[in-house]
Protein backbone atom coordinates (compact mmCIF):
# COMPACT_ATOMS: atom_id res chain seq x y z
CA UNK A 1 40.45 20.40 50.35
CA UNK A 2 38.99 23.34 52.55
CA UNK A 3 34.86 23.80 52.86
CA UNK A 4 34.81 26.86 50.68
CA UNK A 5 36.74 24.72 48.04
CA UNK A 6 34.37 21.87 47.67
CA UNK A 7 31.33 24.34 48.44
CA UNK A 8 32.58 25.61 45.35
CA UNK A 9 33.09 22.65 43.56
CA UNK A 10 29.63 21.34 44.07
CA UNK A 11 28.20 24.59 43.56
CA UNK A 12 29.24 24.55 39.29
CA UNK A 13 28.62 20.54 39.19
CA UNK A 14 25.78 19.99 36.68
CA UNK A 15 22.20 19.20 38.38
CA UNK A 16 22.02 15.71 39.27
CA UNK A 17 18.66 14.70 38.38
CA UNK A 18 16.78 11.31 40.70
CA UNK A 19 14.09 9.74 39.51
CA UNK A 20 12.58 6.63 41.13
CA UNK A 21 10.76 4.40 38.29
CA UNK A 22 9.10 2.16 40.89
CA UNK A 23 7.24 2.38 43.88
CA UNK A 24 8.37 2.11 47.52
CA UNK A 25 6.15 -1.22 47.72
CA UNK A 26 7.90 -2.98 44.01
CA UNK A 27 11.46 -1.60 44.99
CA UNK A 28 13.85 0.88 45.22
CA UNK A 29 15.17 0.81 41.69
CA UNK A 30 16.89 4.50 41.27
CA UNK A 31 17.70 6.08 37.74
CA UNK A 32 20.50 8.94 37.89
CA UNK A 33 20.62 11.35 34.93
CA UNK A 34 23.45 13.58 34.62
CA UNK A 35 21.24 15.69 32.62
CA UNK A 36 22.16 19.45 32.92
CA UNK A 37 19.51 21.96 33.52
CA UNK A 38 20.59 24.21 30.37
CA UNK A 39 22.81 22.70 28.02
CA UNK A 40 24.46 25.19 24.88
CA UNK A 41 23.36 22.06 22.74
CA UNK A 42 19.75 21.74 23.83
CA UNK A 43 18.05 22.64 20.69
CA UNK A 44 14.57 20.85 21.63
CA UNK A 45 13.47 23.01 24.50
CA UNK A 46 9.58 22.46 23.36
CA UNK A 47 9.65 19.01 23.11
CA UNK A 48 6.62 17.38 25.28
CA UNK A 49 4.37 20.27 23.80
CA UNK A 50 5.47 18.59 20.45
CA UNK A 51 4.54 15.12 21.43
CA UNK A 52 1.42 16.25 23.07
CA UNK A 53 0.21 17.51 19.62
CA UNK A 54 2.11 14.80 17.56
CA UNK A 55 0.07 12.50 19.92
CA UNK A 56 -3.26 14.29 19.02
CA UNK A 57 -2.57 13.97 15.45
CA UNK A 58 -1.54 10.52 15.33
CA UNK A 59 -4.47 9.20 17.41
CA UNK A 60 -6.84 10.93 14.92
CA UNK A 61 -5.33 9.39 11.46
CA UNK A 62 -4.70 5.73 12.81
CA UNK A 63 -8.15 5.85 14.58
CA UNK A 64 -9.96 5.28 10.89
CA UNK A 65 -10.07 1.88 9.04
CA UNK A 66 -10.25 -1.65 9.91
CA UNK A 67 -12.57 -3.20 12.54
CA UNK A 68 -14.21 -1.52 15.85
CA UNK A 69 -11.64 -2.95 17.91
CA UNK A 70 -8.93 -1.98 16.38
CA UNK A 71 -10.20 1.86 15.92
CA UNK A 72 -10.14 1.80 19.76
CA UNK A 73 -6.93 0.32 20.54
CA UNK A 74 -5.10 1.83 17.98
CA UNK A 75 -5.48 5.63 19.15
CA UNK A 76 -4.92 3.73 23.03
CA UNK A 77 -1.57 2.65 22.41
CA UNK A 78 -0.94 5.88 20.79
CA UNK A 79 -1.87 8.03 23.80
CA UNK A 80 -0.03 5.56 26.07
CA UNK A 81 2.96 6.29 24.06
CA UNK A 82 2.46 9.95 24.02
CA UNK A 83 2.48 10.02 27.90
CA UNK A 84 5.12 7.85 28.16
CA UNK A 85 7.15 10.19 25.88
CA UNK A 86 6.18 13.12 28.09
CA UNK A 87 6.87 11.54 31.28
CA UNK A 88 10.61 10.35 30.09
CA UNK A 89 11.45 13.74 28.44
CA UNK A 90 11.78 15.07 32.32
CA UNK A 91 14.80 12.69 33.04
CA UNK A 92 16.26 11.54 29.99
CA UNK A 93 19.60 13.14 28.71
CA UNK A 94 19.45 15.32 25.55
CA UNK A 95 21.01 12.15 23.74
CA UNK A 96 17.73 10.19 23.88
CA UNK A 97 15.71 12.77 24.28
CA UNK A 98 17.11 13.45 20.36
CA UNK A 99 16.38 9.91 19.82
CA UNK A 100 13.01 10.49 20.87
CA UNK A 101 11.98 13.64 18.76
CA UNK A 102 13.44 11.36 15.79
CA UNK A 103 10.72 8.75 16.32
CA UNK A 104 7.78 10.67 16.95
CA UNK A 105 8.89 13.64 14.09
CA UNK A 106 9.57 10.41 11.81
CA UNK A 107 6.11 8.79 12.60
CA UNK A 108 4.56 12.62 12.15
CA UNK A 109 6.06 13.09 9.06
CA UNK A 110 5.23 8.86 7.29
CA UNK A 111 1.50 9.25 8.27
CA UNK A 112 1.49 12.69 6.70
CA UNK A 113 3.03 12.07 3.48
CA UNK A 114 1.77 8.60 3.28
CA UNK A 115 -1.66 9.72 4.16
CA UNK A 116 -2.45 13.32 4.73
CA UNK A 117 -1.34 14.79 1.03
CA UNK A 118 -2.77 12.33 -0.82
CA UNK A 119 -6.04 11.78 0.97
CA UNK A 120 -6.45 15.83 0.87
CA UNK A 121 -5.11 15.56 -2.71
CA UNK A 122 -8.19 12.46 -3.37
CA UNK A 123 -10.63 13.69 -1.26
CA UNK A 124 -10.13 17.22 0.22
CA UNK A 125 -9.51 18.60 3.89
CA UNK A 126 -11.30 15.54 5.41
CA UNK A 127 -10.95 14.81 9.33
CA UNK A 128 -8.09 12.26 8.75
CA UNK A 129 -6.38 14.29 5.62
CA UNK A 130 -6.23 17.20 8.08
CA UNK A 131 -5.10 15.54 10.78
CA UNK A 132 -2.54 13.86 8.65
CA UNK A 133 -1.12 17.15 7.28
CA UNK A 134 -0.97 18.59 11.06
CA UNK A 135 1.01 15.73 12.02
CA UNK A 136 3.20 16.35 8.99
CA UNK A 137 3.98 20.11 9.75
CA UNK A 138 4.97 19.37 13.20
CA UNK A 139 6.62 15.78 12.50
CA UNK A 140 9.10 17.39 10.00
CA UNK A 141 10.59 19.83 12.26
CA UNK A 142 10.36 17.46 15.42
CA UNK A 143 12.74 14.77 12.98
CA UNK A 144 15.23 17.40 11.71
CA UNK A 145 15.50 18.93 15.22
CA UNK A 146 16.31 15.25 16.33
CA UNK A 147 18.29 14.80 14.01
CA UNK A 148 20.59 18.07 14.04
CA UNK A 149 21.06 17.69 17.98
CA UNK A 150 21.82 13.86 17.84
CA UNK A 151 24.61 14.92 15.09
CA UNK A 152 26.03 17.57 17.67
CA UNK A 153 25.70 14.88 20.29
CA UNK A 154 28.43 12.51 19.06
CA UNK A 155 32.00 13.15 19.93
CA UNK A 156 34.41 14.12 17.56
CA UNK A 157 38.04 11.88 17.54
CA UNK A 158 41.05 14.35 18.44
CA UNK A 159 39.35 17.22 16.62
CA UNK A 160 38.44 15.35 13.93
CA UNK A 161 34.42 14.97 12.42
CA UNK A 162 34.62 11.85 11.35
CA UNK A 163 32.08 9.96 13.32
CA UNK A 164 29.70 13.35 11.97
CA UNK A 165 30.02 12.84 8.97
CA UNK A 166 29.60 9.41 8.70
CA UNK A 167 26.67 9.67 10.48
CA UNK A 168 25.62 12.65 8.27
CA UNK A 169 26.84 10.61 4.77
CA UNK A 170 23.72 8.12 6.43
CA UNK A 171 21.04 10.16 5.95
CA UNK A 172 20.32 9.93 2.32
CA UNK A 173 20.73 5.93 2.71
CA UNK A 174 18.30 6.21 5.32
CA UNK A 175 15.62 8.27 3.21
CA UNK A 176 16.33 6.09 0.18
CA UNK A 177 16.44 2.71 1.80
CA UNK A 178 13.61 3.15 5.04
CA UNK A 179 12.04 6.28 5.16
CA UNK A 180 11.05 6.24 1.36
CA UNK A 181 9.49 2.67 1.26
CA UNK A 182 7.83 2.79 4.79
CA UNK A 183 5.92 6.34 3.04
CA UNK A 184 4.82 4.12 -0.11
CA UNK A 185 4.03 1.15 2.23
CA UNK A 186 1.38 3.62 3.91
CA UNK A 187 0.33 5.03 1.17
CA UNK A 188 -0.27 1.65 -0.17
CA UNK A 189 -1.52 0.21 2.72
CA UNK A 190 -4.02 3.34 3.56
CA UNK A 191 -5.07 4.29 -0.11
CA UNK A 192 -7.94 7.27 -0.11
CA UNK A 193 -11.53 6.31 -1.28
CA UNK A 194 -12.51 5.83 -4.48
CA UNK A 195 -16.16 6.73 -5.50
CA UNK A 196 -18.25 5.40 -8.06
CA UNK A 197 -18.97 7.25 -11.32
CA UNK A 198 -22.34 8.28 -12.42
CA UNK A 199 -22.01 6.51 -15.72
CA UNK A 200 -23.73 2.93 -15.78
CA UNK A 201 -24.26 0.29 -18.62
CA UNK A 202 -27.72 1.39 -19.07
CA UNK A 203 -26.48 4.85 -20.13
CA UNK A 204 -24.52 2.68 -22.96
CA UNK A 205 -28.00 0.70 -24.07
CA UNK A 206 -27.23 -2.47 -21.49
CA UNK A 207 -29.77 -3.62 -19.44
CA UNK A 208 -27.91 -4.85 -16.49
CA UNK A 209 -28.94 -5.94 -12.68
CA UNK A 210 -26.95 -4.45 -9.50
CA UNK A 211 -25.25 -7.88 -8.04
CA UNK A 212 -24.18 -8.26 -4.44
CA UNK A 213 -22.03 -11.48 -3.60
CA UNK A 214 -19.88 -12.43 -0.73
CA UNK A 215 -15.89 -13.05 -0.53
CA UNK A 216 -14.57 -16.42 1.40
CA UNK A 217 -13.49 -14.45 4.14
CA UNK A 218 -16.67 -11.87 4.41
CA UNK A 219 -16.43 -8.84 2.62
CA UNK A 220 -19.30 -8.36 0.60
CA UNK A 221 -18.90 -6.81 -2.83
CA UNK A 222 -20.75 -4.97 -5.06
CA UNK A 223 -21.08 -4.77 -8.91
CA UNK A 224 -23.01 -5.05 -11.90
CA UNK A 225 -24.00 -7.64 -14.30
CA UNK A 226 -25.08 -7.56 -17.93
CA UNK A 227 -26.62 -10.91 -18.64
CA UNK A 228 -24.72 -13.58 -21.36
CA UNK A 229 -26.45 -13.79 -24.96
CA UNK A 230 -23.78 -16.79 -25.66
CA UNK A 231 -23.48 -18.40 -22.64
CA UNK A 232 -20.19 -17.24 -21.89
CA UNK A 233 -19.50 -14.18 -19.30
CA UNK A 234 -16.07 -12.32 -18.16
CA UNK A 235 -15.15 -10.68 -14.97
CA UNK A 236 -13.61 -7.30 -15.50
CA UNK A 237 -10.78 -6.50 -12.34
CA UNK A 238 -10.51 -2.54 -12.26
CA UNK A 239 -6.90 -1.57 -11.47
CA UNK A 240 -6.53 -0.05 -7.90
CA UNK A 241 -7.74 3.73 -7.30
CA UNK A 242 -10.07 2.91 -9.75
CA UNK A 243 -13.78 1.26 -9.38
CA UNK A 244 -15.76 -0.40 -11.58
CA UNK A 245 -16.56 2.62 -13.69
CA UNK A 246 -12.88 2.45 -15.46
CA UNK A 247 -13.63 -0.71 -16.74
CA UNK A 248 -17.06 0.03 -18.18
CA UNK A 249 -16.27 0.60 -21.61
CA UNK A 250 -14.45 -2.53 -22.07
CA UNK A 251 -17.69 -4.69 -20.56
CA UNK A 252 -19.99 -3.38 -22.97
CA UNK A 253 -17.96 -3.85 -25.73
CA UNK A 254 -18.00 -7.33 -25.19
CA UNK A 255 -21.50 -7.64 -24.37
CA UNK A 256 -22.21 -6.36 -28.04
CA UNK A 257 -20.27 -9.10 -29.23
CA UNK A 258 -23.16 -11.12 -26.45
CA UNK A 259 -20.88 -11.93 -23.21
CA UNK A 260 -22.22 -11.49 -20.27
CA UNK A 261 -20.12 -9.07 -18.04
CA UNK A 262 -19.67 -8.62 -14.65
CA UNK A 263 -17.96 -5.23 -13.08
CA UNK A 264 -17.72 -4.98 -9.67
CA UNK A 265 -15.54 -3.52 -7.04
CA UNK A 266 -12.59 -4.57 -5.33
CA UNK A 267 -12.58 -4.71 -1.62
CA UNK A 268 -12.37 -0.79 -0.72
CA UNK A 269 -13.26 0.33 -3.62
CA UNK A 270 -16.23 2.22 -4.56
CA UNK A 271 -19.37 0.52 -3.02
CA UNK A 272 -17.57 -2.23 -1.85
CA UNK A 273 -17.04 -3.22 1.83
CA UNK A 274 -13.39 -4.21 3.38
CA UNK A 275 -10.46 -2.31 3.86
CA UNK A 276 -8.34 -1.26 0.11
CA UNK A 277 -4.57 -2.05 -0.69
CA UNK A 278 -2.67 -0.88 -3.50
CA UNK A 279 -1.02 -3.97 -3.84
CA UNK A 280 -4.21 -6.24 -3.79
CA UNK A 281 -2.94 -8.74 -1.84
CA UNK A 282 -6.42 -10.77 -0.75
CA UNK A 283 -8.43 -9.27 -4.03
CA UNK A 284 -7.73 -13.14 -5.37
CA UNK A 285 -10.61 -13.96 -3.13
CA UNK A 286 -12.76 -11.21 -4.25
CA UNK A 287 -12.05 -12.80 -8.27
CA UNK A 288 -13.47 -16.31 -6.88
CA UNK A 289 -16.46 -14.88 -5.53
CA UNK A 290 -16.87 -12.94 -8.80
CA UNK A 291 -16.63 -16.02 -10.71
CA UNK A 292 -19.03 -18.42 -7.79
CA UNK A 293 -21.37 -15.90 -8.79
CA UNK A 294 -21.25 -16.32 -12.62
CA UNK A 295 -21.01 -20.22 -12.03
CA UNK A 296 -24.50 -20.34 -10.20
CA UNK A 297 -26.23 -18.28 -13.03
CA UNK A 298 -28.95 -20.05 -15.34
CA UNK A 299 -27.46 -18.03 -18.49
CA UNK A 300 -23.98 -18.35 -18.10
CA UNK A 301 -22.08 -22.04 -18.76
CA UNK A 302 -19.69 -22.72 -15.41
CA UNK A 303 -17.24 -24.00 -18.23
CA UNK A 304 -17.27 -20.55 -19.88
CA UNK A 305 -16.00 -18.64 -17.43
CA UNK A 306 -13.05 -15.91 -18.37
CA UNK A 307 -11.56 -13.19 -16.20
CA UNK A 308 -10.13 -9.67 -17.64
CA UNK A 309 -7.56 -7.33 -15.41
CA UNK A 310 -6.16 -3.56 -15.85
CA UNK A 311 -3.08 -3.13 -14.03
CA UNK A 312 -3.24 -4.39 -10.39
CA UNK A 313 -6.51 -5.75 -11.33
CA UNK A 314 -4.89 -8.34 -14.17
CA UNK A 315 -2.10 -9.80 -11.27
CA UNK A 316 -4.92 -10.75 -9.28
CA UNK A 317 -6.83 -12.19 -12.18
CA UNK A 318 -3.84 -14.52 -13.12
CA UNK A 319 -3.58 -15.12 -9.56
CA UNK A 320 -6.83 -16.27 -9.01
CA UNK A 321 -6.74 -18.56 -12.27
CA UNK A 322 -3.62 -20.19 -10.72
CA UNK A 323 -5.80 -21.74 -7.90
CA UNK A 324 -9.41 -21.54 -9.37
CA UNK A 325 -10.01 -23.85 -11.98
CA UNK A 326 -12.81 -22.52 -13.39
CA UNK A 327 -11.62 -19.90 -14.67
CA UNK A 328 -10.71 -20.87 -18.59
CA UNK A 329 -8.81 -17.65 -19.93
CA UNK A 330 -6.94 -14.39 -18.51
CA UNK A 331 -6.58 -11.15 -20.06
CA UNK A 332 -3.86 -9.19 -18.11
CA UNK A 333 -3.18 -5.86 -19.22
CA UNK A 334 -0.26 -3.88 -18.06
CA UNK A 335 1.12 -6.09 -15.07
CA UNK A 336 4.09 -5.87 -13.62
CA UNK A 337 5.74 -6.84 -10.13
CA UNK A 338 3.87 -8.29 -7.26
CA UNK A 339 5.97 -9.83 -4.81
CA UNK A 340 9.63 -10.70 -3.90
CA UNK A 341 10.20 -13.63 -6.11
CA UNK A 342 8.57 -11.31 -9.10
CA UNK A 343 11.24 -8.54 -7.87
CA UNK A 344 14.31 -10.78 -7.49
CA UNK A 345 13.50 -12.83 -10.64
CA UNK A 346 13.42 -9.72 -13.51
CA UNK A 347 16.20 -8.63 -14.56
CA UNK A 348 17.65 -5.13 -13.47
CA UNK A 349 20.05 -2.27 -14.57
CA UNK A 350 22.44 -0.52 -11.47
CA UNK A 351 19.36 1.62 -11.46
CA UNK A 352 17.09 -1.25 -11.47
CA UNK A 353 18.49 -3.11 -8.41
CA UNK A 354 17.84 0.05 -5.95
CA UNK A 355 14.45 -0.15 -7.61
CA UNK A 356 14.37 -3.48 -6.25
CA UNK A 357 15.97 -3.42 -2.72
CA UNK A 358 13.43 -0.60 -2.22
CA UNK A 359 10.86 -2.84 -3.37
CA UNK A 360 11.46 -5.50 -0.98
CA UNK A 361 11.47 -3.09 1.83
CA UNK A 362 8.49 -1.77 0.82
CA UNK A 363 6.59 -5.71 0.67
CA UNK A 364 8.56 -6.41 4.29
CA UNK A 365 6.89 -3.28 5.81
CA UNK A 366 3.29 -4.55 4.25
CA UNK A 367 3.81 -7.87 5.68
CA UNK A 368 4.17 -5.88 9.17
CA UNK A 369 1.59 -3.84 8.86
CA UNK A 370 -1.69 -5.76 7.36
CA UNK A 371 -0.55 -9.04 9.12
CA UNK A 372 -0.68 -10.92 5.67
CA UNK A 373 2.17 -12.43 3.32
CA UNK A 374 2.76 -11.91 -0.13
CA UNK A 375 0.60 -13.80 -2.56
CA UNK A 376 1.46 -16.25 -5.29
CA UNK A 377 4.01 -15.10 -7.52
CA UNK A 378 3.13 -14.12 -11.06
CA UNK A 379 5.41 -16.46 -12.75
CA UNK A 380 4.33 -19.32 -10.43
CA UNK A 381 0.83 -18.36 -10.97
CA UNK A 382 1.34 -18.29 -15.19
CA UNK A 383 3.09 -21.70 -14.77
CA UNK A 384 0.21 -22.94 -12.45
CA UNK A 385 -2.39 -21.95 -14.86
CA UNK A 386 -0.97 -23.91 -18.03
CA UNK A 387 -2.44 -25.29 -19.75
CA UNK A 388 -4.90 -22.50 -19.97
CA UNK A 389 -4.56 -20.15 -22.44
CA UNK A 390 -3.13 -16.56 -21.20
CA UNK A 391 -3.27 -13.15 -23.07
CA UNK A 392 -0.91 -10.37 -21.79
CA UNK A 393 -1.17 -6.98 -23.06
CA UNK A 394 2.11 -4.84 -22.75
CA UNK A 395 2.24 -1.18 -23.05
CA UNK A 396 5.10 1.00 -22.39
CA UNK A 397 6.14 -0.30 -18.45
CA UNK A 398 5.06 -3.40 -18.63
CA UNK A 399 6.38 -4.52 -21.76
CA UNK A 400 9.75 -6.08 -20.54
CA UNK A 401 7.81 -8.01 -17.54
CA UNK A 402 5.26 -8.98 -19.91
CA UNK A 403 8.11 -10.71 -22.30
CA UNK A 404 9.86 -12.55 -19.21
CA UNK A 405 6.19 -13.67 -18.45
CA UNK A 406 6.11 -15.12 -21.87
CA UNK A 407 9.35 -17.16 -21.14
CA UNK A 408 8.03 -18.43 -18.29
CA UNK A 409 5.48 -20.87 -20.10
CA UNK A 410 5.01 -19.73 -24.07
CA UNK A 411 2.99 -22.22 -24.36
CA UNK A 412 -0.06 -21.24 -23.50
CA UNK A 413 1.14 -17.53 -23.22
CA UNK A 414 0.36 -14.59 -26.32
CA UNK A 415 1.93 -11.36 -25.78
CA UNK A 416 0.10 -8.17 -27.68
CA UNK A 417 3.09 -5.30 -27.69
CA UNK A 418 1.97 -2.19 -27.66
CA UNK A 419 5.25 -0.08 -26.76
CA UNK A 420 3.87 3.76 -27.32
CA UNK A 421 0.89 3.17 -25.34
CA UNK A 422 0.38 4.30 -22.02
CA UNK A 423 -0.02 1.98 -18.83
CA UNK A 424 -4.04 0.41 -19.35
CA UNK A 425 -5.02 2.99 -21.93
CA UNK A 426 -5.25 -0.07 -24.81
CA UNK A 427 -8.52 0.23 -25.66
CA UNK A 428 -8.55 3.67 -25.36
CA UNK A 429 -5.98 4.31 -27.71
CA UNK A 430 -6.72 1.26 -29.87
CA UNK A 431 -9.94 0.43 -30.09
CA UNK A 432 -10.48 -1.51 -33.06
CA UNK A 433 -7.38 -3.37 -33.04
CA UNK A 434 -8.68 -4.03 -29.13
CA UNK A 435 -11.80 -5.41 -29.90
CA UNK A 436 -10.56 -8.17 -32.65
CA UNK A 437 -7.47 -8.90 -31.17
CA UNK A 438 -9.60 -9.61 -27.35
CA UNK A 439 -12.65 -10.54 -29.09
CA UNK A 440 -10.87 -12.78 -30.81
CA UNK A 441 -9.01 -14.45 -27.56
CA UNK A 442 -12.66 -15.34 -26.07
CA UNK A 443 -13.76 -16.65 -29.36
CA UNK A 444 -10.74 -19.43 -29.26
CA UNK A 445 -11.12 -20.05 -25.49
CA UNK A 446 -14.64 -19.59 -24.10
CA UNK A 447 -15.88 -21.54 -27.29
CA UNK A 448 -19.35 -19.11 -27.44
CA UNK A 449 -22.18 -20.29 -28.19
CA UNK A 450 -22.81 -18.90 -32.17
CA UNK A 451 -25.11 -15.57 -32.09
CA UNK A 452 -27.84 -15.66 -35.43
CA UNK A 453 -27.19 -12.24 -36.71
């Protein structure tokens, strides 16, 4: 081959790109890229700008919540990424570099649908629901970019598209399957705050005391307590996104009838220190401190001790009576699954068992992410509380759970059906039938002491 030939040659040869990853003293470990200076397929030409913001965004919404510590090293390994993201986008082939829009524009667009809409839905343009939003309006275009160019990037088989549109047939799997739980799991995980209504129990005629009381593992709660006439007291549970205040009709209904009552907030909730979780999966521990409290009390008898729950709220309250003996009755009022076995275990229509596959990716990302495993199951915890007596009240969703419950141990389980009723509106929508048919419940179970009329 003459000079002018391979001058030629070389000439219209992509750009060879060497980088050297480690230093003259470590070794002389070379990376080659045949990674073309302009490619008809480049489609992210804006890419470490992207990160660089992405970055920004991220640090800010992962920076709030949880301990000191962790406020600081979260946002660190965040920026450490985000350079590291920069730095490779130089080298790496438009492949990975595809690969690598897909992760951060898929992290950009979990925190802000996860976090950013509903926290500016809950609580307005906040520093974290803003940042959470910015992160979503560059993390969606960032994934689909990714996503379009990784598409182009496979090869096609002898003309045909196969491999494309398998790939492409993947995508709604993918939302369905990952993307859609891991956006619950944060939302879960990173509810927004819940504030405390203006209404207390001495606006109802109550004369009540503002209680403070510490959980096993720290958290100090907050709450109030109307003191027993009959020597027998319930703990109300609020459902989650709720405080206290949802519950406060129900407490002074039964302290007219001369129980003493105590509402307090769940860990994240309203006044309440610690860190929230739509799924409640440490609140058991807030429900024992609740009832320590009531057991050290000069009015209340420690063998009189009963435990009502709305929603989330009732789980944890049969939870807690599965491993807390002192607690003599459970109300449970529109429950439904809590954990794997509670998934697996119900029965479930086509429909149902994609309900339930999502499910259990949604309690596998939780595990990841708050370091803690599931909690008792709710029928182990019905069978473990036998033979104490348990009330469950099913409305609309949670009637079907609420029957299997039953099975589990009918015994010492009553089921009230309400099937037109809304999730945890009973009392609302009943409220006579509520207060015999509950008042009732106590009567046979806490034994009260007789009130003279």
């Amino acid at each position: 081959m003459s000079a002018v030939a391979q001058r030629s040659r070389l000439k219209h040869r992509p750009r060879l790109r060497r980088r050297r990853i480690f230093s003259r003293r470590g070794g002389r470990t070379l990376i080659n890229q045949s990674r073309t200076t302009a490619s008809p397929h480049d489609a992210l030409p804006l890419l470490p700008q992207a990160f660089l913001m992405l970055g920004c965004a991220t640090a800010v919404v992962v920076a709030f919540g949880g301990f000191l510590p962790g406020q600081i090293f979260r946002p660190a390994v965040v920026g450490a990424a985000t350079y590291f993201a920069i730095r490779m986008d130089r080298w790496l082939g438009l492949r990975l570099r595809a690969v690598l829009a897909m992760a951060f524009g898929l992290t950009g667009t979990v925190l802000g649908c996860g976090i950013g809409i509903p926290h500016t839905v809950s609580d307005g343009l906040s520093l974290r629901a803003t940042a959470g939003l910015v992160a979503l309006l560059l993390g969606a275009p960032t994934l689909a970019l990714g996503l379009i160019t990784l598409i182009r990037t496979i090869p096609r088989r002898q003309g045909k598209s196969r491999p494309r549109l398998l790939a492409i047939c993947c995508i709604p799997l993918s939302l369905a399957f990952f993307v859609g739980p891991l956006i619950q799991t944060v939302a879960a995980v990173n509810p927004p705050p819940t504030h405390l209504g203006l209404i207390t129990p001495a606006a109802r005629g109550m004369r009540y005391d503002d209680v403070t009381f510490t959980t096993s593992d720290g958290v100090t709660l907050r709450g109030w307590y109307v003191p027993s006439r009959n020597r027998a007291a319930v703990v109300l549970v609020h459902d989650t996104g709720t405080t206290r205040s949802s519950v406060l009709a129900h407490a002074v209904e039964l302290a007219r009838q001369g129980y003493g009552t105590l509402l307090f907030d769940l860990r994240g909730h309203g006044a309440s220190d610690g860190d929230a979780m739509e799924l409640c999966w440490r609140c058991e521990r807030d429900v024992t401190a609740a009832v320590s409290y009531l057991s050290k009390r000069r009015d209340v008898d420690p063998t009189k001790i009963g435990v009502m729950g709305l929603g989330r709220g009732g789980e944890v309250a049969l939870t807690a009576a599965a491993a807390d003996r002192r607690i003599a009755a459970v109300v449970a009022e529109g429950i439904g699954r809590r954990t794997p076995v509670d998934t697996i275990t119900l029965p479930l229509s086509p429909l149902g068992w994609l309900q339930g596959i999502n499910e259990l990716t949604r309690y596998g990302f939780t595990t990841v992410l708050r370091q803690s495993f599931p909690p008792r199951s709710l029928r182990g915890a019905i069978k473990r509380t036998a033979p104490r007596w348990i009330m469950l009240i099913a409305e609309k969703k949670s009637l079907d759970a609420s029957r299997i419950y039953q099975k589990v141990s009918p015994n010492n389980v009553v089921v009230w059906e309400l099937p037109r009723t809304p999730d945890t509106q009973a009392y609302e929508f009943h409220t006579t039938p509520w207060e015999q048919q509950v008042g009732s419940f106590f009567r046979d179970t806490l034994y009260p002491r007789v009130l003279a009329r």
